[in-house]
Structures are given as structure tokens and as C-alpha cells.
N, C-alpha and C. Protein backbone atom coordinates (compact mmCIF):
# COMPACT_ATOMS: atom_id res chain seq x y z
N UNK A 1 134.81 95.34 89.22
CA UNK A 1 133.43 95.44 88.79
C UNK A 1 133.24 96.62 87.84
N UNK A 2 132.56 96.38 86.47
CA UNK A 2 132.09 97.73 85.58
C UNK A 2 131.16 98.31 86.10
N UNK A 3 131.57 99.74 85.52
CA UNK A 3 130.52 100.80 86.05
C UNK A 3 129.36 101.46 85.19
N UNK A 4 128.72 101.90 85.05
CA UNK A 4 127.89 103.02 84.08
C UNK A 4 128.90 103.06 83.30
N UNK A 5 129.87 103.72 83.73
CA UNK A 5 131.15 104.77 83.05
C UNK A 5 131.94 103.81 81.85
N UNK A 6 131.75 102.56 81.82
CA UNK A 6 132.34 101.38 81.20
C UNK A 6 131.75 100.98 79.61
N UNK A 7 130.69 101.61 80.36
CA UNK A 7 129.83 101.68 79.37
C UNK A 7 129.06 102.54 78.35
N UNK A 8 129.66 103.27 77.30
CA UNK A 8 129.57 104.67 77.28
C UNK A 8 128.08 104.09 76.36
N UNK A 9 126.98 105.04 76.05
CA UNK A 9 125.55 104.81 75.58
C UNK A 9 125.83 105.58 74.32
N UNK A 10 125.27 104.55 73.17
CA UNK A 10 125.43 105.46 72.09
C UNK A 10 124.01 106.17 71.68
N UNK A 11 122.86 105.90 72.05
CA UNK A 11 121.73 106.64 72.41
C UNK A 11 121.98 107.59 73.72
N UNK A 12 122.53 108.41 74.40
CA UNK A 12 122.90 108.66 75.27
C UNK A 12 121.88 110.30 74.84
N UNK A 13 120.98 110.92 76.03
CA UNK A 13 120.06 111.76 75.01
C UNK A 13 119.71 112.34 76.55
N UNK A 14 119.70 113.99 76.38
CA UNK A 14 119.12 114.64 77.50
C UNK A 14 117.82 114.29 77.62
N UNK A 15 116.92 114.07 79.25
CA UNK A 15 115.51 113.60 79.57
C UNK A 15 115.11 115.21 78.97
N UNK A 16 114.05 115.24 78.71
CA UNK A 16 112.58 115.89 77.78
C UNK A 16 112.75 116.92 79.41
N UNK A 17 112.48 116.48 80.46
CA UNK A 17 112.41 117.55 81.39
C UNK A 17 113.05 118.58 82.01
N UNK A 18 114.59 118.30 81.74
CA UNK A 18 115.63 119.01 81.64
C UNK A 18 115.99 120.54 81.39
N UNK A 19 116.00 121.69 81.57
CA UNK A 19 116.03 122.74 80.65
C UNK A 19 117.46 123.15 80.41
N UNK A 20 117.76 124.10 79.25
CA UNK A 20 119.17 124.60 79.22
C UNK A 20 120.31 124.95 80.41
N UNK A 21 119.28 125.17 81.13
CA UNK A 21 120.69 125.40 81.98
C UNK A 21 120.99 124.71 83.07
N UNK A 22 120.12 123.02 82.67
CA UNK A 22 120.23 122.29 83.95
C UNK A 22 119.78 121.90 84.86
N UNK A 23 118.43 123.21 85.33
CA UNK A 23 117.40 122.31 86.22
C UNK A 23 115.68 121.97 85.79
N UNK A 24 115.11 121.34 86.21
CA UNK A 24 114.23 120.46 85.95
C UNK A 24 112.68 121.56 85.53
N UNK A 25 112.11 121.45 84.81
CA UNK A 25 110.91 122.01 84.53
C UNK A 25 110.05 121.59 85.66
N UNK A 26 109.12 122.38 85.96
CA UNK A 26 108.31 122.46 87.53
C UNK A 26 106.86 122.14 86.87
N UNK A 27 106.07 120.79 87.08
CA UNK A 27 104.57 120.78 86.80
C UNK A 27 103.85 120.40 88.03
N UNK A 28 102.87 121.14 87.93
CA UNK A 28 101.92 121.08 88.64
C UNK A 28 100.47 120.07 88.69
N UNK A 29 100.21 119.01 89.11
CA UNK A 29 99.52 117.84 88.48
C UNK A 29 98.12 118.29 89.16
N UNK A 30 96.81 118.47 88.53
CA UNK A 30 95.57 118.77 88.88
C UNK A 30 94.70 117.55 88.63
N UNK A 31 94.23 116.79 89.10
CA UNK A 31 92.86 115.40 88.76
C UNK A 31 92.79 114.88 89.90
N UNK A 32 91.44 114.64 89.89
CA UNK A 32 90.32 114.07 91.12
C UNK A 32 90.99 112.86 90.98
N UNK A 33 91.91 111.89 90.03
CA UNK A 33 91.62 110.76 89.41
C UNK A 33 93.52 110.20 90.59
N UNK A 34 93.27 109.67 91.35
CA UNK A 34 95.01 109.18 92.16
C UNK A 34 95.40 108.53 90.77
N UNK A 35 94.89 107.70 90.26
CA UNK A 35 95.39 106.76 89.54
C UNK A 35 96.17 107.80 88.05
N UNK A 36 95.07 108.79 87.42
CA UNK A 36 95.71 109.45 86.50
C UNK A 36 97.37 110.39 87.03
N UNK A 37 96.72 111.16 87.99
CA UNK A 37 97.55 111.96 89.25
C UNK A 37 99.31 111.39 89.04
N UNK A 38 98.95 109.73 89.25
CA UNK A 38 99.91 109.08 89.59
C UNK A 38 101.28 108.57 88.25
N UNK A 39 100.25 108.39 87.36
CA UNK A 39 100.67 107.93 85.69
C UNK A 39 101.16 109.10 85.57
N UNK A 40 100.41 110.12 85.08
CA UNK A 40 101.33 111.71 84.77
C UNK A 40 102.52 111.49 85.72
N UNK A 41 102.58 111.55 86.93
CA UNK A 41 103.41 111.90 87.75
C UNK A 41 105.11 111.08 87.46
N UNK A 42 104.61 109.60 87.32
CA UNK A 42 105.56 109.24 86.63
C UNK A 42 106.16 109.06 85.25
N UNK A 43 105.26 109.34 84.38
CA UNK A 43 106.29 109.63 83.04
C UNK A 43 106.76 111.20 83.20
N UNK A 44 106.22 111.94 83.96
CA UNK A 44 106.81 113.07 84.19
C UNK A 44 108.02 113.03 84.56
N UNK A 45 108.10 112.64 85.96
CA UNK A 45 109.59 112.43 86.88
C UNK A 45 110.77 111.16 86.11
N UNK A 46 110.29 110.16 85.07
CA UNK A 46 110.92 109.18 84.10
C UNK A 46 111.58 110.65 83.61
N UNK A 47 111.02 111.44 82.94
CA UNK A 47 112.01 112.41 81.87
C UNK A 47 112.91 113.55 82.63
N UNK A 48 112.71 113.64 83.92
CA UNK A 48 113.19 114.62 84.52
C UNK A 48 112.75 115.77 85.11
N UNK A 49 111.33 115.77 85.03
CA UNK A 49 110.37 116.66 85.37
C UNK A 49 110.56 116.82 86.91
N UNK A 50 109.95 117.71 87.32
CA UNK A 50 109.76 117.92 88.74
C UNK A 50 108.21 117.77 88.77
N UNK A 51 107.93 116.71 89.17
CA UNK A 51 106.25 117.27 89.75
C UNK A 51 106.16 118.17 91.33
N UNK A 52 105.87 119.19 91.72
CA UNK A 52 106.39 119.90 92.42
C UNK A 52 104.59 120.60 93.33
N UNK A 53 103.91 120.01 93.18
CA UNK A 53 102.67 119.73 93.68
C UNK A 53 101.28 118.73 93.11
N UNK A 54 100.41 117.95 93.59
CA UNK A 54 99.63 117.79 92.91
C UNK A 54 98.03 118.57 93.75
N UNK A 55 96.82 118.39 93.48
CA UNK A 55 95.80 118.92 93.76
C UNK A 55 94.46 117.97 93.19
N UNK A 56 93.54 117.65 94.03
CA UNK A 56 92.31 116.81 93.42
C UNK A 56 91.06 117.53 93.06
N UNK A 57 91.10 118.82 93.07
CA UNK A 57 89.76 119.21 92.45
C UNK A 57 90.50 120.77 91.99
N UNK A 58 90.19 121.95 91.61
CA UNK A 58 90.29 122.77 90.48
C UNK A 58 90.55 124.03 91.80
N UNK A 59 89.73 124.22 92.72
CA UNK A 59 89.83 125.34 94.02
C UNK A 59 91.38 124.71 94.44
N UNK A 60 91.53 123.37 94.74
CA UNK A 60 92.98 123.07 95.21
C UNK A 60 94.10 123.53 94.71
N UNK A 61 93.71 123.22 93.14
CA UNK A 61 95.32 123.68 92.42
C UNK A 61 95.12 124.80 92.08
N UNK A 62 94.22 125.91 92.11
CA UNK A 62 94.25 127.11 91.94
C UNK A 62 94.85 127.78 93.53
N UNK A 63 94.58 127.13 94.50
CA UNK A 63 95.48 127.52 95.39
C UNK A 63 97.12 127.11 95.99
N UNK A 64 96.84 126.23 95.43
CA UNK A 64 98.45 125.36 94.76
C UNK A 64 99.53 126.51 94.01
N UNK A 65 98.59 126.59 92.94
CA UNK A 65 99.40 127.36 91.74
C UNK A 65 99.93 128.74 92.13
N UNK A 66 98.78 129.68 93.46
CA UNK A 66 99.41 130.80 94.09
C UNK A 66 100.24 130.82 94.95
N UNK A 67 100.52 129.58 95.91
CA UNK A 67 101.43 129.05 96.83
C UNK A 67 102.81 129.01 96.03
N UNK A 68 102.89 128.22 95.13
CA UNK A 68 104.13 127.79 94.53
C UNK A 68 104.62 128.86 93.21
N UNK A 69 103.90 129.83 92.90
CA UNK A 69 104.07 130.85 91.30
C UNK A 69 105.21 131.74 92.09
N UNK A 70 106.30 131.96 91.83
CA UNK A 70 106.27 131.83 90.11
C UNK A 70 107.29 130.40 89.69
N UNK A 71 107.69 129.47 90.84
CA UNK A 71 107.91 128.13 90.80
C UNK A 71 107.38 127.07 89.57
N UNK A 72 106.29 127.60 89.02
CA UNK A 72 105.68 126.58 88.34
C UNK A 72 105.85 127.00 86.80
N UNK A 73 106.49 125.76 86.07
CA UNK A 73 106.68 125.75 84.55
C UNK A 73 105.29 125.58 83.68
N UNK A 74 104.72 124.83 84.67
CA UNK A 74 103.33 123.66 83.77
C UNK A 74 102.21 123.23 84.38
N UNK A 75 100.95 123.89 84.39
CA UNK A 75 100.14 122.86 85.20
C UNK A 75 99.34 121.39 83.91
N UNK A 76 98.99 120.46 84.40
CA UNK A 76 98.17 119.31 83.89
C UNK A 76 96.96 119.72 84.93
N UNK A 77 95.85 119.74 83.94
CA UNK A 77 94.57 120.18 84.63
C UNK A 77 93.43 119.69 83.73
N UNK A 78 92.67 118.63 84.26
CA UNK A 78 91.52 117.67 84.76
C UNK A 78 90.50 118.57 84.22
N UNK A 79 89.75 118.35 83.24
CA UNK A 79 88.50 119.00 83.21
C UNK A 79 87.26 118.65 83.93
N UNK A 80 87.25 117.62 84.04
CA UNK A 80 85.96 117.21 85.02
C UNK A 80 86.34 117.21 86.38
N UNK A 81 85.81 117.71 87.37
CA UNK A 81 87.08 117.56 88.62
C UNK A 81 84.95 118.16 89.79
N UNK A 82 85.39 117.19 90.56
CA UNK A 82 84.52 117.95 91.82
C UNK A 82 84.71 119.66 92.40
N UNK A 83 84.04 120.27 92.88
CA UNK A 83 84.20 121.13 93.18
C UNK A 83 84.48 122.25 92.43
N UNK A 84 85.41 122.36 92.31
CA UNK A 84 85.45 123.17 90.65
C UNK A 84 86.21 122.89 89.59
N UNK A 85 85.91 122.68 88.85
CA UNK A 85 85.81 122.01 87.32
C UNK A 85 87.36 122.50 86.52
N UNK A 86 88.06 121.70 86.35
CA UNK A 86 89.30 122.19 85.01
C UNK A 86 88.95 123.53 84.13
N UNK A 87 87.75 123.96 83.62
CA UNK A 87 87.51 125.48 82.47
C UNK A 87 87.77 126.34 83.57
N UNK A 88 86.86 125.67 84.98
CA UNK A 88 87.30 127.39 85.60
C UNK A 88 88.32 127.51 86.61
N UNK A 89 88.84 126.55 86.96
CA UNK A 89 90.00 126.65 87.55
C UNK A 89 91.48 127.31 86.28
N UNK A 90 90.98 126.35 85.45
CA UNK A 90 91.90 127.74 84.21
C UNK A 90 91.92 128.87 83.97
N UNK A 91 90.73 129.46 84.14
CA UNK A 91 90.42 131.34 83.56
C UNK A 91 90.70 131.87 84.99
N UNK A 92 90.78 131.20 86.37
CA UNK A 92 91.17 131.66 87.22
C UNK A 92 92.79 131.84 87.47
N UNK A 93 93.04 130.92 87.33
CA UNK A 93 95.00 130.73 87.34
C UNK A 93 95.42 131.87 86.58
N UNK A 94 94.59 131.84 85.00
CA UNK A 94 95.04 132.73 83.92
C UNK A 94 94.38 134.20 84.32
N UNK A 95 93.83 134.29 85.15
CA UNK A 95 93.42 135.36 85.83
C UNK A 95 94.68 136.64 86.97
N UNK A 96 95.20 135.16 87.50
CA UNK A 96 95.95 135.48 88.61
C UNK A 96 97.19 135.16 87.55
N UNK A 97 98.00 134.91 86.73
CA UNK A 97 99.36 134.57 85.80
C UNK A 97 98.49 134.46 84.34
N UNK A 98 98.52 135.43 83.59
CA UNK A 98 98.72 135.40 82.31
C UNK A 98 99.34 134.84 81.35
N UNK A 99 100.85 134.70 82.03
CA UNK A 99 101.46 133.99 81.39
C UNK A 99 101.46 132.35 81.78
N UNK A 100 100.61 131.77 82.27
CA UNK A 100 100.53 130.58 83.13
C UNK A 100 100.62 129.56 81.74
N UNK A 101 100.82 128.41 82.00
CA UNK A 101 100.99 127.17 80.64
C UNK A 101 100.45 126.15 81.26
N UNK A 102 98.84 126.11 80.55
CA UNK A 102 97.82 124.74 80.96
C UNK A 102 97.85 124.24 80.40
N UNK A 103 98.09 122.82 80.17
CA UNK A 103 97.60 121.44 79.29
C UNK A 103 96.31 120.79 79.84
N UNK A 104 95.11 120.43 79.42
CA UNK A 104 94.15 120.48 80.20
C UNK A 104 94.23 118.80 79.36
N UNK A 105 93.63 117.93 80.50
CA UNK A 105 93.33 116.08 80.18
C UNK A 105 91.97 116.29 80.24
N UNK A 106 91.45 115.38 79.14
CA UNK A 106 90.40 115.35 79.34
C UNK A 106 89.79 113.65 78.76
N UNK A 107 88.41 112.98 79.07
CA UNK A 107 88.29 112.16 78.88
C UNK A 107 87.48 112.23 77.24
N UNK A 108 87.27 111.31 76.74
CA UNK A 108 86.90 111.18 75.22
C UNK A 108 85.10 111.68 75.25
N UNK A 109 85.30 112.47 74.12
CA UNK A 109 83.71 112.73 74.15
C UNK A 109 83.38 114.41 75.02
N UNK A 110 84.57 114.95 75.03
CA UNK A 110 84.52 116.48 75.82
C UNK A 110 85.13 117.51 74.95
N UNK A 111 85.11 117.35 73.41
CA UNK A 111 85.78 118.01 73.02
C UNK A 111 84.68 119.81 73.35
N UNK A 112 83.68 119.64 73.65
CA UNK A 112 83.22 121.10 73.47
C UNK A 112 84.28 122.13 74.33
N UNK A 113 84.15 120.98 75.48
CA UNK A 113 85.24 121.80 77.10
C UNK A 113 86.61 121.87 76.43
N UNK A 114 87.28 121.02 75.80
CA UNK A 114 88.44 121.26 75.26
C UNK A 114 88.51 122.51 74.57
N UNK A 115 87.63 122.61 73.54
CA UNK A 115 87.84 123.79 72.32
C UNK A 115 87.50 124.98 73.48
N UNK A 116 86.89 124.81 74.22
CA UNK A 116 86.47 126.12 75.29
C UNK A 116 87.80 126.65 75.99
N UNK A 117 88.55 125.63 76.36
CA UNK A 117 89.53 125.55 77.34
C UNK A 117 90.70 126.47 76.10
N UNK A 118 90.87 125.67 75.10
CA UNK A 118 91.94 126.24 74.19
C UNK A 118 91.59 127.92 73.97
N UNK A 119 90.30 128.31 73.84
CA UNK A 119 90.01 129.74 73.51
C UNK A 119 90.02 130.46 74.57
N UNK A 120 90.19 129.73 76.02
CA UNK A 120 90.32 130.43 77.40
C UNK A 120 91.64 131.15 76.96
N UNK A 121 93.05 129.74 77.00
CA UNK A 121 94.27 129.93 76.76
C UNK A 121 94.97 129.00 77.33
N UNK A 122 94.50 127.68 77.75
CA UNK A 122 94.99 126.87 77.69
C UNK A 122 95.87 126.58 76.28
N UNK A 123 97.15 126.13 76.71
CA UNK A 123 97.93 125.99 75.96
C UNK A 123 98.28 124.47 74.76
N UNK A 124 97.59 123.20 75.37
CA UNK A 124 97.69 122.35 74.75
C UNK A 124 96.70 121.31 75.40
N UNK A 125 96.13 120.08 75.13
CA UNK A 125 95.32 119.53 75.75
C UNK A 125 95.68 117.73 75.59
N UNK A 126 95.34 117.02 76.26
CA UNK A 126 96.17 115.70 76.39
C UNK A 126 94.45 114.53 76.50
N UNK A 127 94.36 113.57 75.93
CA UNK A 127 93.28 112.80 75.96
C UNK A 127 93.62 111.68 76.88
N UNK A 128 92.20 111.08 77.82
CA UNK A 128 92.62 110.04 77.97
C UNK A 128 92.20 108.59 77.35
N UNK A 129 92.27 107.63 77.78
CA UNK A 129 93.79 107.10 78.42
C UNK A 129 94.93 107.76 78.31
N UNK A 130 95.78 107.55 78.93
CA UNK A 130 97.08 108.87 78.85
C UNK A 130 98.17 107.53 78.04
N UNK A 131 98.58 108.45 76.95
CA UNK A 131 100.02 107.34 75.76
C UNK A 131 101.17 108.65 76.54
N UNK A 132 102.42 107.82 76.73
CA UNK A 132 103.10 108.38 77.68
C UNK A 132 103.91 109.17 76.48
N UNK A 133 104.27 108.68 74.85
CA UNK A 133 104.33 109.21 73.94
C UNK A 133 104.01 110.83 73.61
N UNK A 134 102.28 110.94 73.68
CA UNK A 134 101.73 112.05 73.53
C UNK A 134 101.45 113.15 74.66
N UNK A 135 102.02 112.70 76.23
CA UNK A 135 101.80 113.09 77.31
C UNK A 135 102.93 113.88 76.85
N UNK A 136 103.69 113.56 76.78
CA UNK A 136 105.75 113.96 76.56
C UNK A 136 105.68 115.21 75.23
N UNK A 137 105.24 114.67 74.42
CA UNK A 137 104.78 115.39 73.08
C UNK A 137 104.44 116.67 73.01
N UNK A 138 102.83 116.42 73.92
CA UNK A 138 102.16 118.04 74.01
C UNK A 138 102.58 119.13 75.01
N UNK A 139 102.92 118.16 76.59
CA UNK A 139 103.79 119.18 77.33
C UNK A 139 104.98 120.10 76.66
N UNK A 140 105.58 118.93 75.73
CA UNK A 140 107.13 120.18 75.65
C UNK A 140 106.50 120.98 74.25
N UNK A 141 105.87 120.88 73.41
CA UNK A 141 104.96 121.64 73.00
C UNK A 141 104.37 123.03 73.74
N UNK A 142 103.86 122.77 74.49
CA UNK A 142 103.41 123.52 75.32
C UNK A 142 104.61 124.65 76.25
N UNK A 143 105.48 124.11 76.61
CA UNK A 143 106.57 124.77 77.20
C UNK A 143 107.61 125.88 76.64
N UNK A 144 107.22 125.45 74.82
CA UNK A 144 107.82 126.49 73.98
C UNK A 144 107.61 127.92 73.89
């Protein structure tokens, strides 16, 4: 019987989540939304990512993010979120890690919270519907 090995890939290409020396970039997934939660989660873990917590409202993954730091490469963070909201769960994280790396999702029609979010220090921002293309895109963007 052939194996993988039989078959050598001439596209053969390190996953996007990968880092130099081998182990997996660490994100942190923030949205009220299971269904978004869930999509990130898997084109994340498709490239090699670690999703390595998720959180449904903005108080969660801000206590997420102190549990698991300095573990965490990346959070994805929800601007509209119950309880407390994606802007301020960001200036808080970036409160507590300066050097923290937010990509904030947001739905169409929010650019004010976006441009707010970017001048916080959020690092890159992702629209939805989520294109698994531009999900991949702005994270490793962001990771630079």
C-alpha cells in the first residue's frame, strides 16, 4: 500500500501558523457569535494555529488573556460583544500587555469603532462575513 511518503507534493508549503522554530502561533478567539467563534477557529487550526482559548463577551477574554499571557501570540476580538464591548476590552488588554496583537472583527457599517479601535492599537481589523483568504492575510500581517 502507498503512503504520503510515495507521494512527494510539489506545492508542498509550510501552514501560515507555523513559526520559525516550529511551534504553532497561540490565538486567542473573542465573539458572542459560536458560529463566528467556530469559523475563525477553524481556518485558524486548518493553517496550524493554536486556538488556545476562546471567550463570549470582552470581561471574558480580558480575563482569558491574563490567565494565559504571556502564552498568547494573537487575540481576534468582536466589537460588538454583551457585557463589555471589543474597544474596551482592547484598551484594557493593552492596558495590562502593551505589547498585546489585536485584530478586532467587526460587522459592516462599524467603521467609526474600527478607526477607534486602530488608534487604541489594535493592530489589524477583519470584516464580516469572514473570507478565510483575508482572515489568513490580516492575522499574519498583524503578527509581524
Amino acid at each position: 500500500m502507498k503512503t504520503k511518503a510515495d507521494f512527494p507534493s510539489i506545492n508542498e508549503r509550510k501552514p501560515e501558523g507555523i513559526k520559525e522554530d516550529g511551534s504553532s502561533y497561540r490565538v486567542l478567539v473573542v465573539d458572542d457569535s459560536m458560529f463566528v467563534t467556530k469559523q475563525i477557529s477553524q481556518i485558524l487550526t486548518s493553517e496550524g494555529f493554536e486556538v488556545v482559548g476562546t471567550a463570549a463577551d470582552g470581561s471574558i477574554g480580558l480575563e482569558k488573556y491574563k490567565e494565559l499571557y504571556p502564552n498568547v501570540d494573537l487575540v481576534t476580538m468582536d466589537i460588538t460583544m454583551p457585557k463589555m464591548d471589543g474597544v474596551t476590552a482592547l484598551e484594557k488588554i493593552l492596558e495590562f500587555d502593551k505589547e498585546a496583537k489585536i485584530v478586532m472583527i467587526s460587522a459592516l457599517g462599524k467603521q467609526d469603532l474600527v478607526k477607534k479601535s486602530l488608534m487604541i492599537g489594535a493592530k489589524n481589523y477583519i470584516v464580516k462575513p469572514l473570507d478565510r483568504a483575508k482572515v489568513l492575510e490580516r492575522i499574519m500581517m498583524s503578527l509581524k
